[in-house]
Protein backbone atom coordinates (compact mmCIF):
# COMPACT_ATOMS: atom_id res chain seq x y z
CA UNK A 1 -135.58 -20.09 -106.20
CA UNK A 2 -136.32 -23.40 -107.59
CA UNK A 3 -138.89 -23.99 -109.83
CA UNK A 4 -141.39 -27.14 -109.51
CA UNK A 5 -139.62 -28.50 -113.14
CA UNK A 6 -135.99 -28.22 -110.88
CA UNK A 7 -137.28 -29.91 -108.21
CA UNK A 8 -138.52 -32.55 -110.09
CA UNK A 9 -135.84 -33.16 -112.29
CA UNK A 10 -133.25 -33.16 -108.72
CA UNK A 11 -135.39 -35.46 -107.15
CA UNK A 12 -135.82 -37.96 -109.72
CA UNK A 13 -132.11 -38.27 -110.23
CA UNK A 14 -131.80 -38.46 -106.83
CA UNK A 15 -134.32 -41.25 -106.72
CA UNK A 16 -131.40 -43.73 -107.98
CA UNK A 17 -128.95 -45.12 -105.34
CA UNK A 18 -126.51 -45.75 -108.12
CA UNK A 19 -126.62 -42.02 -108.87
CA UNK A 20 -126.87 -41.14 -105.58
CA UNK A 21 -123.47 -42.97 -105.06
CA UNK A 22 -122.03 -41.30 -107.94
CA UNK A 23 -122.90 -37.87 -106.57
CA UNK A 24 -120.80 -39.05 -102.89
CA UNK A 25 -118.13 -39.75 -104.83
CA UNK A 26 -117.87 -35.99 -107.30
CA UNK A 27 -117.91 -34.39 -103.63
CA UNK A 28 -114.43 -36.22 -103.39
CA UNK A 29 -113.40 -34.49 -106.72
CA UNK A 30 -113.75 -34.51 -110.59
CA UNK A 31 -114.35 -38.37 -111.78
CA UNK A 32 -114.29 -39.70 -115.24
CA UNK A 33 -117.33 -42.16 -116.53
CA UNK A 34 -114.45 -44.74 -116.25
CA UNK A 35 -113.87 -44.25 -112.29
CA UNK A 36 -117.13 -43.51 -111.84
CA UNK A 37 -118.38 -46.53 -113.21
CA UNK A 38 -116.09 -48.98 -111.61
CA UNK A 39 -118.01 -49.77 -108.46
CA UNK A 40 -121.16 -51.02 -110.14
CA UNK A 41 -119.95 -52.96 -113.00
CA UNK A 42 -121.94 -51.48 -115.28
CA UNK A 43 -121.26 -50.72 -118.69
CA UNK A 44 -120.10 -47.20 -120.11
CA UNK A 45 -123.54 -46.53 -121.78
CA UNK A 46 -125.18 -47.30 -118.90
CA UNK A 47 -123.17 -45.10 -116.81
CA UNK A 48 -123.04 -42.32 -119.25
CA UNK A 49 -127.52 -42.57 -119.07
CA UNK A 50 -126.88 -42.04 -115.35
CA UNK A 51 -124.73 -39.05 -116.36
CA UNK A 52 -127.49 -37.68 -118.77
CA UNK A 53 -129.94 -37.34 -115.95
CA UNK A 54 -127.58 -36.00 -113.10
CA UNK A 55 -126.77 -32.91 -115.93
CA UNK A 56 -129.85 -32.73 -116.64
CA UNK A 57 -130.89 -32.18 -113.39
CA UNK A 58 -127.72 -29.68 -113.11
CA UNK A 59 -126.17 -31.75 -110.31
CA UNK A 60 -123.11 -32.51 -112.21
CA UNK A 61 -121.14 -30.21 -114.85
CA UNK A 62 -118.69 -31.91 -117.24
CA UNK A 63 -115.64 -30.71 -118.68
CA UNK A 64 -113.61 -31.39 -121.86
CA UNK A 65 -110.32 -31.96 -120.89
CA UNK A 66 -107.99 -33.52 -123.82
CA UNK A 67 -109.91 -36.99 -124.62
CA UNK A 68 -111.72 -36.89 -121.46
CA UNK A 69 -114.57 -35.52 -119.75
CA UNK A 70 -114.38 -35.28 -116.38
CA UNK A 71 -117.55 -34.68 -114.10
CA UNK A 72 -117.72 -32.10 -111.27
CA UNK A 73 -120.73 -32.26 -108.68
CA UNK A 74 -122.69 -28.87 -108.75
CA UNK A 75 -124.23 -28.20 -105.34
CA UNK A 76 -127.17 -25.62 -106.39
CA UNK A 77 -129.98 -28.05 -106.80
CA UNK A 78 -129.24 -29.80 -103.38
CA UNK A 79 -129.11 -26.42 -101.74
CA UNK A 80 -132.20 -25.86 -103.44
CA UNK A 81 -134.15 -28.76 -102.55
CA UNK A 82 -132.65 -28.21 -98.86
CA UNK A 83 -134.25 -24.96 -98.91
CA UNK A 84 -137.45 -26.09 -100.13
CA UNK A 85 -137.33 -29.41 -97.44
CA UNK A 86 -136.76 -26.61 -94.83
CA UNK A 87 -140.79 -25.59 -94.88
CA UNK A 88 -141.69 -28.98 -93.86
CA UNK A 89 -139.13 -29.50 -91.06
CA UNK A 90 -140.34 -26.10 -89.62
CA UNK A 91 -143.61 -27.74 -89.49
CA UNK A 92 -142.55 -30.91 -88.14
CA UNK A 93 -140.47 -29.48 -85.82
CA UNK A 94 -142.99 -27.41 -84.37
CA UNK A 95 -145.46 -30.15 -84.23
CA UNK A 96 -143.54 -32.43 -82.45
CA UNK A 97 -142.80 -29.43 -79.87
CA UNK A 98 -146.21 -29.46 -79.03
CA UNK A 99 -146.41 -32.98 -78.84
CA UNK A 100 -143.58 -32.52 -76.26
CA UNK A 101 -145.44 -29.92 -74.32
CA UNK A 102 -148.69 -32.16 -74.23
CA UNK A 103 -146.85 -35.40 -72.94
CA UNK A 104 -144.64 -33.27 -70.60
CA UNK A 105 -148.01 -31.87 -68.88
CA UNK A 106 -150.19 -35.43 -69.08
CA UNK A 107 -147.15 -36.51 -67.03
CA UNK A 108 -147.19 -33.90 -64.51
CA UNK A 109 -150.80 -34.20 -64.10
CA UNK A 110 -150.55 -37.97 -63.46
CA UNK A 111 -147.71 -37.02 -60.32
């Protein structure tokens, strides 16, 4: 079970699109800073700050592999804030089935 400090730390490095678009790509496969930096333009301490934060939220692991370090995408936190996100659509879900119900019969009592 996540804690609040987890979900925190997911969500704000989720809160970036650039990291966002960083994690889309690891579900592809291992990346280096290199490839993953190549679609923004950015430079490599930039992208390695976005790297900080996506370990730090444990959505990435990197590896040492001769002179580079590859990046993996670690799914655990995202099944973790699914889990937690899974209260709320219960209660949305059910709410909007009794909207449903309540339209459904004002309709049927306007035939």
């Amino acid at each position: 079970m996540a804690t609040e400090e987890d979900l925190s730390l997911t969500f704000a490095a989720l809160a970036d699109p650039t990291r966002r678009a960083m994690l889309a790509r690891l579900a592809r496969g291992p990346a280096t800073v290199t490839e993953l930096g190549a679609p923004f333009g950015l430079a490599q301490p930039t992208i390695s700050k976005h790297l900080k934060v996506l370990e730090r939220a444990g959505l990435i692991a990197r590896t040492q592999k001769a002179q580079l370090r590859p990046a993996m995408l670690q799914t655990a936190p995202l099944v973790e804030v699914s889990q937690w996100l899974d209260g709320y659509r219960q209660f949305w879900e059910a709410n909007l089935d009794q909207l449903d119900f309540y339209i459904t019969s004002l309709q049927e009592a306007q035939k």
